[in-house]
C-alpha atoms as a PDB file:
ATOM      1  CA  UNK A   1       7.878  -4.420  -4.143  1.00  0.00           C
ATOM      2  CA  UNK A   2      10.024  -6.106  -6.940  1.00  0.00           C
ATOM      3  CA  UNK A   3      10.957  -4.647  -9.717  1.00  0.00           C
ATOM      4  CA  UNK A   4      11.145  -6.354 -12.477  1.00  0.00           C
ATOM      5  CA  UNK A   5      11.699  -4.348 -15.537  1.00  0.00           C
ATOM      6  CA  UNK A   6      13.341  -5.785 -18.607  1.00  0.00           C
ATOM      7  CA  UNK A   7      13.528  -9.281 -16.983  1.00  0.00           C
ATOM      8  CA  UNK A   8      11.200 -12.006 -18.404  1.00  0.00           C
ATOM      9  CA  UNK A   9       8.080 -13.254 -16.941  1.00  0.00           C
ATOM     10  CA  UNK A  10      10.118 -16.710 -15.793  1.00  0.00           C
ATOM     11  CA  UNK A  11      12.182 -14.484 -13.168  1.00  0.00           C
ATOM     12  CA  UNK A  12       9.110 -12.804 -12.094  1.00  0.00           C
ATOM     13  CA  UNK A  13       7.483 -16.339 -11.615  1.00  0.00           C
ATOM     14  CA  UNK A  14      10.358 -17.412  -9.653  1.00  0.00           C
ATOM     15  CA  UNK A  15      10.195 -14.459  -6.865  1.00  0.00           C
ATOM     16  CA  UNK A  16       6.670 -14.616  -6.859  1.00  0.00           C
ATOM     17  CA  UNK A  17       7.306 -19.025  -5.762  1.00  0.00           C
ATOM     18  CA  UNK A  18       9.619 -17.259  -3.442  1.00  0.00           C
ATOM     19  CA  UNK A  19       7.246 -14.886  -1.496  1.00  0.00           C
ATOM     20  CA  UNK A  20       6.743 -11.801  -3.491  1.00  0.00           C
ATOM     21  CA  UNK A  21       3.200 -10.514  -4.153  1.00  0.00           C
ATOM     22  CA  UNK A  22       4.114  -7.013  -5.596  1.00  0.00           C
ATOM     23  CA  UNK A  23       5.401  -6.435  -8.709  1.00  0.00           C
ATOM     24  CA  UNK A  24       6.593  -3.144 -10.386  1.00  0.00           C
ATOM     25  CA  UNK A  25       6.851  -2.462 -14.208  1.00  0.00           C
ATOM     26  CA  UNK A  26       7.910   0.436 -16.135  1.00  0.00           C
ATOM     27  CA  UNK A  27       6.152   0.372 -19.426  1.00  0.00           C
ATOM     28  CA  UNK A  28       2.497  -0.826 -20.515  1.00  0.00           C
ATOM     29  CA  UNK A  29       3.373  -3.176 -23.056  1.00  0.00           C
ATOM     30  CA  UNK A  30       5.819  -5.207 -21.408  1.00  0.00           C
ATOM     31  CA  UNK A  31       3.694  -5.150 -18.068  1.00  0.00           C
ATOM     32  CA  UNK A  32       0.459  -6.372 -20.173  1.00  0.00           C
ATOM     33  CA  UNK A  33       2.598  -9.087 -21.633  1.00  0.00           C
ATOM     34  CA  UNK A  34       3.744 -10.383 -18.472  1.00  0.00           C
ATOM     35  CA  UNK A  35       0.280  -9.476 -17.213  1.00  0.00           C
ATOM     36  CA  UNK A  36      -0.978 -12.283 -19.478  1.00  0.00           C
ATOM     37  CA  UNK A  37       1.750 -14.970 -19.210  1.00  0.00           C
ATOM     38  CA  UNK A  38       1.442 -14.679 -15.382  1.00  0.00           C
ATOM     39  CA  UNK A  39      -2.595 -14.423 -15.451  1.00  0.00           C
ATOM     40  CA  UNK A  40      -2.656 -17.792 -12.650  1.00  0.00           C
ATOM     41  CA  UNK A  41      -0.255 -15.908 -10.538  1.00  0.00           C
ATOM     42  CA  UNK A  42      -1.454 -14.228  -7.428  1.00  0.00           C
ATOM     43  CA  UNK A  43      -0.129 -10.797  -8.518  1.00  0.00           C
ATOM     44  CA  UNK A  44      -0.106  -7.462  -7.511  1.00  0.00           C
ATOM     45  CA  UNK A  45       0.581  -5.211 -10.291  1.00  0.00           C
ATOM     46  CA  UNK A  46       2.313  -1.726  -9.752  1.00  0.00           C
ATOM     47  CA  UNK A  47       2.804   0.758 -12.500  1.00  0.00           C
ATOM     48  CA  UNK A  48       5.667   2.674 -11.749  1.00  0.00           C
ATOM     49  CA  UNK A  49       6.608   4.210 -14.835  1.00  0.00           C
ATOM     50  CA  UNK A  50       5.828   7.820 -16.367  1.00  0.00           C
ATOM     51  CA  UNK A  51       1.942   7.179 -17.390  1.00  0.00           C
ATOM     52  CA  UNK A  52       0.525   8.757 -20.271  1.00  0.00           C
ATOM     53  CA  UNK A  53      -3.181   9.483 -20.871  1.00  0.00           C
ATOM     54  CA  UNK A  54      -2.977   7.530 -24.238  1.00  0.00           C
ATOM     55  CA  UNK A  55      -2.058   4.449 -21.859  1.00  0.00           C
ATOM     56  CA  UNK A  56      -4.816   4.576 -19.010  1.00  0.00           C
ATOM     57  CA  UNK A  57      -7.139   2.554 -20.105  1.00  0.00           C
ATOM     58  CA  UNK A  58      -4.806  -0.384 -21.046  1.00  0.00           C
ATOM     59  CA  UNK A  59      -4.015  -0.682 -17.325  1.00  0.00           C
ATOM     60  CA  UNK A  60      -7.280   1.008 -15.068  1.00  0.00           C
ATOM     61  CA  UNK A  61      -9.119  -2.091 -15.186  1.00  0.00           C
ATOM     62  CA  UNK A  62      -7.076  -3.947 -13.113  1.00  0.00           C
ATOM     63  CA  UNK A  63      -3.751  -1.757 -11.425  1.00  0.00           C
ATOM     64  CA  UNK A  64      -3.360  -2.130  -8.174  1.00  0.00           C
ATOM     65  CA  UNK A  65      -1.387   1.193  -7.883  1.00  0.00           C
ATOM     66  CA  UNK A  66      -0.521   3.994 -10.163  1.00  0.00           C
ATOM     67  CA  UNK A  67       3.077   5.256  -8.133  1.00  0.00           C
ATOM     68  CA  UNK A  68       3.914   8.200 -10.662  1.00  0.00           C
ATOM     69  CA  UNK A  69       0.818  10.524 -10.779  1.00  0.00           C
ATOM     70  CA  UNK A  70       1.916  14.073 -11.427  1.00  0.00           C
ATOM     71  CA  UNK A  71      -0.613  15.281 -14.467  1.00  0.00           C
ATOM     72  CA  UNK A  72      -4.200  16.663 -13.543  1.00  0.00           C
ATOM     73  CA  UNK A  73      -5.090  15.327 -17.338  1.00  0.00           C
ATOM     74  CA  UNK A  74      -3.601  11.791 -16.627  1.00  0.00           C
ATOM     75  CA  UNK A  75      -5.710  11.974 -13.242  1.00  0.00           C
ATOM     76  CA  UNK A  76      -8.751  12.785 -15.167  1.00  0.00           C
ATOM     77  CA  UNK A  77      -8.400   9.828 -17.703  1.00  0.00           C
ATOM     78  CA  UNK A  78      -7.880   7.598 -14.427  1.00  0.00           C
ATOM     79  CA  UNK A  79     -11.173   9.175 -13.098  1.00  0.00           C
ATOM     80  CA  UNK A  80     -13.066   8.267 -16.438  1.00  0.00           C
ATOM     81  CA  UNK A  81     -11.231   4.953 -16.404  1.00  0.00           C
ATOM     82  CA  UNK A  82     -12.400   4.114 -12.941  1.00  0.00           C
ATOM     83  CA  UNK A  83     -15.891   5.174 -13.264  1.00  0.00           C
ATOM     84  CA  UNK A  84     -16.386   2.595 -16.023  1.00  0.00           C
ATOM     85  CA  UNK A  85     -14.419  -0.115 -14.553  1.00  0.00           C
ATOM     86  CA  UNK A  86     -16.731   0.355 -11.649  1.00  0.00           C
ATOM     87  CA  UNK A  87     -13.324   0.928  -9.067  1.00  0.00           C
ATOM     88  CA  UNK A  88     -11.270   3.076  -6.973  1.00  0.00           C
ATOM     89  CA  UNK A  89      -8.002   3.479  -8.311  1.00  0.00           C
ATOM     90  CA  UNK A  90      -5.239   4.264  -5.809  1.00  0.00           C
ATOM     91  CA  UNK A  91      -2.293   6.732  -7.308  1.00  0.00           C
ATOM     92  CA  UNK A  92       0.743   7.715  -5.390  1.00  0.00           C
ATOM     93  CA  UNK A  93       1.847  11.120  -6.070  1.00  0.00           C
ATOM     94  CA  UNK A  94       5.096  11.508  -7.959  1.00  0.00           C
ATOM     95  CA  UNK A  95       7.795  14.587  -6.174  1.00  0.00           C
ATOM     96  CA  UNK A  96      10.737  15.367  -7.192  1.00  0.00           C
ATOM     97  CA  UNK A  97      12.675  16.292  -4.158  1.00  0.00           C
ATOM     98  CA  UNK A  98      16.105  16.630  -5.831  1.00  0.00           C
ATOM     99  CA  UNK A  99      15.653  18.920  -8.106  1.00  0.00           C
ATOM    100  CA  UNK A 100      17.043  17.496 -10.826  1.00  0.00           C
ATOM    101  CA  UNK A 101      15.319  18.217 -14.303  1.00  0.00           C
ATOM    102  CA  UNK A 102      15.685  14.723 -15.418  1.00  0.00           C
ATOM    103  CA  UNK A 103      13.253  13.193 -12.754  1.00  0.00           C
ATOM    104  CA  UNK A 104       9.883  13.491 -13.471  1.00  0.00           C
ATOM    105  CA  UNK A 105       7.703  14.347 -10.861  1.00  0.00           C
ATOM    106  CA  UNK A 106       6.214  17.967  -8.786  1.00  0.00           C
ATOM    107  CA  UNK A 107       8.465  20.131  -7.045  1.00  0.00           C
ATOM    108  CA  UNK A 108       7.025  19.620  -3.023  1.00  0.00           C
ATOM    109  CA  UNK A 109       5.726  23.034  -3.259  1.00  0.00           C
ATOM    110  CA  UNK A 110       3.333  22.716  -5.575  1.00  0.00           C
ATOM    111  CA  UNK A 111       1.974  19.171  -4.630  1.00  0.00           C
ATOM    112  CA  UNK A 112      -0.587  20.361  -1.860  1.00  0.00           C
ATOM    113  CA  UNK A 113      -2.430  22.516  -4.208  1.00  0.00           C
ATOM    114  CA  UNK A 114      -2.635  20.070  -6.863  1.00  0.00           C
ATOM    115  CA  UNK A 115      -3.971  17.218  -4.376  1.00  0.00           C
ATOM    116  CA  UNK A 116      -6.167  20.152  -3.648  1.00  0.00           C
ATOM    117  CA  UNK A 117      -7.029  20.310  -7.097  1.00  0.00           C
ATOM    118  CA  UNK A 118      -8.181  16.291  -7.624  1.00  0.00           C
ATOM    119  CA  UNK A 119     -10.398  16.985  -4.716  1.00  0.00           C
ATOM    120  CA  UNK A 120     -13.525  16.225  -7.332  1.00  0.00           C
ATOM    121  CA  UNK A 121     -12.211  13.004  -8.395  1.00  0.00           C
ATOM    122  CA  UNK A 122     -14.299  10.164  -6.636  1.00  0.00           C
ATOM    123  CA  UNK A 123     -12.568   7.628  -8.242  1.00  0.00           C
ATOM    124  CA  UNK A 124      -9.072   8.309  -7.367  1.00  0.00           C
ATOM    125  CA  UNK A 125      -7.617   7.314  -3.864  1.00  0.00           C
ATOM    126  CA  UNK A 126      -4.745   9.283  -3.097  1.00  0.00           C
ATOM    127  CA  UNK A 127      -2.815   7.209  -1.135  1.00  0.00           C
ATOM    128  CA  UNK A 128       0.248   8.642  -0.591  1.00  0.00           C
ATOM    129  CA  UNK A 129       3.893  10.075  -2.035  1.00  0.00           C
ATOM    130  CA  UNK A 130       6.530   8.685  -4.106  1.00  0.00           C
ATOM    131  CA  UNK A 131      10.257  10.472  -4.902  1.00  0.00           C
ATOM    132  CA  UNK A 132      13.584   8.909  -6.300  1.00  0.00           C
ATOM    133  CA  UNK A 133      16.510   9.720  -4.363  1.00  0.00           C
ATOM    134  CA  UNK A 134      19.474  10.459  -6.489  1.00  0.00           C
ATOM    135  CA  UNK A 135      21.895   8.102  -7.309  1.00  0.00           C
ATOM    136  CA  UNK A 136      24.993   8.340  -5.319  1.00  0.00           C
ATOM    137  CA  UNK A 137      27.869   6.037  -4.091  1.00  0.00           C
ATOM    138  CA  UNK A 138      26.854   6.819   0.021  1.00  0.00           C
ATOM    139  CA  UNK A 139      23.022   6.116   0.263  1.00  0.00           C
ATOM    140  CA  UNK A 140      23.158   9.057   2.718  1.00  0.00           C
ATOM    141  CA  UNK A 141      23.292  11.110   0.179  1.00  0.00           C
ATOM    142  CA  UNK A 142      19.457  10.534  -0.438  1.00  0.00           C
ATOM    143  CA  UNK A 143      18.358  11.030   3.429  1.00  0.00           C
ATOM    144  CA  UNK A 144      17.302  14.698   2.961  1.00  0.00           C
ATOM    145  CA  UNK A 145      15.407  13.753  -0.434  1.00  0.00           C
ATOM    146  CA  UNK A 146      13.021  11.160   1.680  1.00  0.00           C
ATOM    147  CA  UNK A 147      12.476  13.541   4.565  1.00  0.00           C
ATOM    148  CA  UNK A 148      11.265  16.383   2.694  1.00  0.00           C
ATOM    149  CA  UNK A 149       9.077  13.596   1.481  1.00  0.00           C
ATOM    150  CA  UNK A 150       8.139  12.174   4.867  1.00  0.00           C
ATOM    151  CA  UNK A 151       7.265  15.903   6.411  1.00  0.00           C
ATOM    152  CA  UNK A 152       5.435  17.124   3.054  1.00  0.00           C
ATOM    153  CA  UNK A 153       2.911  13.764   3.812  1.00  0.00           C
ATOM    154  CA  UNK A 154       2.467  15.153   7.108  1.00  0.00           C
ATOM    155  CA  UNK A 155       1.739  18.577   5.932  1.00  0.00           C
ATOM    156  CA  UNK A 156      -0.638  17.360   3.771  1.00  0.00           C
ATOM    157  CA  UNK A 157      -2.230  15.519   6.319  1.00  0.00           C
ATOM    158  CA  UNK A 158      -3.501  18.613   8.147  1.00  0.00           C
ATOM    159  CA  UNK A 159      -5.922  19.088   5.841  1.00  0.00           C
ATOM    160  CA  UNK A 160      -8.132  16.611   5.450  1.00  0.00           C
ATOM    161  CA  UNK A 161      -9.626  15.663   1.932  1.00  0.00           C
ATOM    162  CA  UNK A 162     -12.906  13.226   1.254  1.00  0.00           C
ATOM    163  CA  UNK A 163      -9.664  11.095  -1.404  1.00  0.00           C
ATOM    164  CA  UNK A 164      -6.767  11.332   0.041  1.00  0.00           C
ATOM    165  CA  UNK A 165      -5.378   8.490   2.666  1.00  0.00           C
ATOM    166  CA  UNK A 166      -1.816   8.860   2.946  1.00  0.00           C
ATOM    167  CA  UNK A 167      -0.812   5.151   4.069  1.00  0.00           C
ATOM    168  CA  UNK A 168       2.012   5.461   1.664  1.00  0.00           C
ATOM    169  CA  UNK A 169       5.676   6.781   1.254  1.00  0.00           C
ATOM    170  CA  UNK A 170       7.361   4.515  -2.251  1.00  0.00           C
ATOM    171  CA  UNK A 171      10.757   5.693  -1.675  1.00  0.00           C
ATOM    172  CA  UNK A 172      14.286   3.754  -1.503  1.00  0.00           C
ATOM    173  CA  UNK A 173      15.478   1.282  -4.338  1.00  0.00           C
ATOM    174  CA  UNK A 174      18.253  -1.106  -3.922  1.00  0.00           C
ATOM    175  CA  UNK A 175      20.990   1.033  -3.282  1.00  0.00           C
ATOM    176  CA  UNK A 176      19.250   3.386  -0.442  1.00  0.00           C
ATOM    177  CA  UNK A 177      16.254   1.188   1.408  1.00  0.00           C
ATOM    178  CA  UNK A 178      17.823   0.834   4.468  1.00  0.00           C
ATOM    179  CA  UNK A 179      18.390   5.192   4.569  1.00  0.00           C
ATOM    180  CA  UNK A 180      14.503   5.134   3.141  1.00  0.00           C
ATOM    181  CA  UNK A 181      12.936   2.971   5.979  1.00  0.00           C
ATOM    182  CA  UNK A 182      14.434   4.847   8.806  1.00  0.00           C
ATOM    183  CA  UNK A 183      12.982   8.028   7.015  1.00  0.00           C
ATOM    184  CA  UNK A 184       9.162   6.599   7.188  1.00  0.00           C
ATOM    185  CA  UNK A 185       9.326   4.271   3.931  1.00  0.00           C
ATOM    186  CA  UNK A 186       6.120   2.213   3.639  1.00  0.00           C
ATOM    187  CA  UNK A 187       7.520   0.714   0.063  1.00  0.00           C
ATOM    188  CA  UNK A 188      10.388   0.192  -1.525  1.00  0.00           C
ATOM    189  CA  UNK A 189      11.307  -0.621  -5.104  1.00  0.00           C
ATOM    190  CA  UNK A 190      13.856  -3.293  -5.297  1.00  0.00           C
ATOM    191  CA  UNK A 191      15.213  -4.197  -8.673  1.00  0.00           C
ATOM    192  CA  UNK A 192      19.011  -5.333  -8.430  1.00  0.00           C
ATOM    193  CA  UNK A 193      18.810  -7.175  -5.395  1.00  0.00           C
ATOM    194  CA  UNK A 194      16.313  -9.668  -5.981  1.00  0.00           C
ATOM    195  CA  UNK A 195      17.011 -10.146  -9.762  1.00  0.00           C
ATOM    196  CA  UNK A 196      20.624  -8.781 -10.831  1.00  0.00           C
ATOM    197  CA  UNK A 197      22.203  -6.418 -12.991  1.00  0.00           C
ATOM    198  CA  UNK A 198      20.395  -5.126 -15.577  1.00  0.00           C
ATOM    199  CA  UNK A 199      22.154  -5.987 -18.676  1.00  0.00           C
ATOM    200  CA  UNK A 200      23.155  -2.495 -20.596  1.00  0.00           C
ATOM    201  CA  UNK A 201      22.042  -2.312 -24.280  1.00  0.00           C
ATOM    202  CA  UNK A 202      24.737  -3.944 -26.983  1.00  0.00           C
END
């Protein structure tokens, strides 16, 4: 998947001539405007950013994949979303495996009960796990991060649920992939390599 935050919709254009189907974006307003620009594109839109209930229903209709679901109340408002859009939506749940307070995302012990706890939801496909390693010079570094990832899906997997289908791990960016796909990565979110730097704010 390309990621393609902060970098206009001509870019996105250009790596979707070259081959790329999924996209990734951050924010709702600049994924709705690219969204629209790109409407005769064969697109498939991933919101990867921190959702917020106020922001559902600007993106339910038509998401391909929620990756960051870590709020029983944003799970709800995708529920009531879904049910009136008439579709499943598939959501990733978010884990933060390193610990660190600035990631968003459930600490791995707590993420079987509250898959547990979306058990009601009939519009939400749980479809598998998403972490961010953390960002270190030797991608190494984030090889215990995507295994506690890849044995809490299995754990998980034990116990059968009527919405849960855990095809997924979204874990590795640029800078780790390679570490990421020999830990059981079924996506990868790749910014930098396919479209640069990001340029830092003036």
């Amino acid at each position: 998947m390309a990621v393609s935050k902060t970098f206009p919709a001509e870019m996105v254009a250009e790596a979707v001539g070259a081959g790329v189907a999924d996209i990734g974006e951050n924010y709702v307003q600049e994924v709705l405007a690219k969204r629209e620009i790109l409407s005769s594109e064969a697109i498939r839109w991933h919101f990867i950013g921190h959702l917020q209930s106020n922001k559902v229903r600007q993106v339910a209709g038509w998401v391909h994949l929620v990756h960051a679901l870590e709020s029983a109340s944003v799970a709800r408002e995708l529920e009531a979303r879904a049910v009136r859009s008439g579709r499943v939506i598939e959501v990733l749940i978010e884990v933060n495996t390193t610990g660190e307070s600035s990631k968003f995302g459930l600490p791995p012990e707590r993420v079987p009960e509250f898959i547990r706890s979306l058990e009601p939801l009939s519009h939400i496909r749980i479809g598998g796990l998403m972490t961010i390693g953390p960002f270190l010079p030797d991608p190494e570094g984030s090889r215990p991060m995507f295994r506690t990832l890849r044995v809490l899906r299995d754990e998980i997997a034990r116990t059968p649920q009527h919405n849960v289908h855990l095809r997924h791990l979204s874990m590795g960016m640029t800078g780790d992939f390679e570490v990421a796909i020999e830990e059981g990565a079924t996506l990868v979110r790749i910014g930098t390599a396919i479209f640069g730097s990001r340029k830092k704010p003036s």
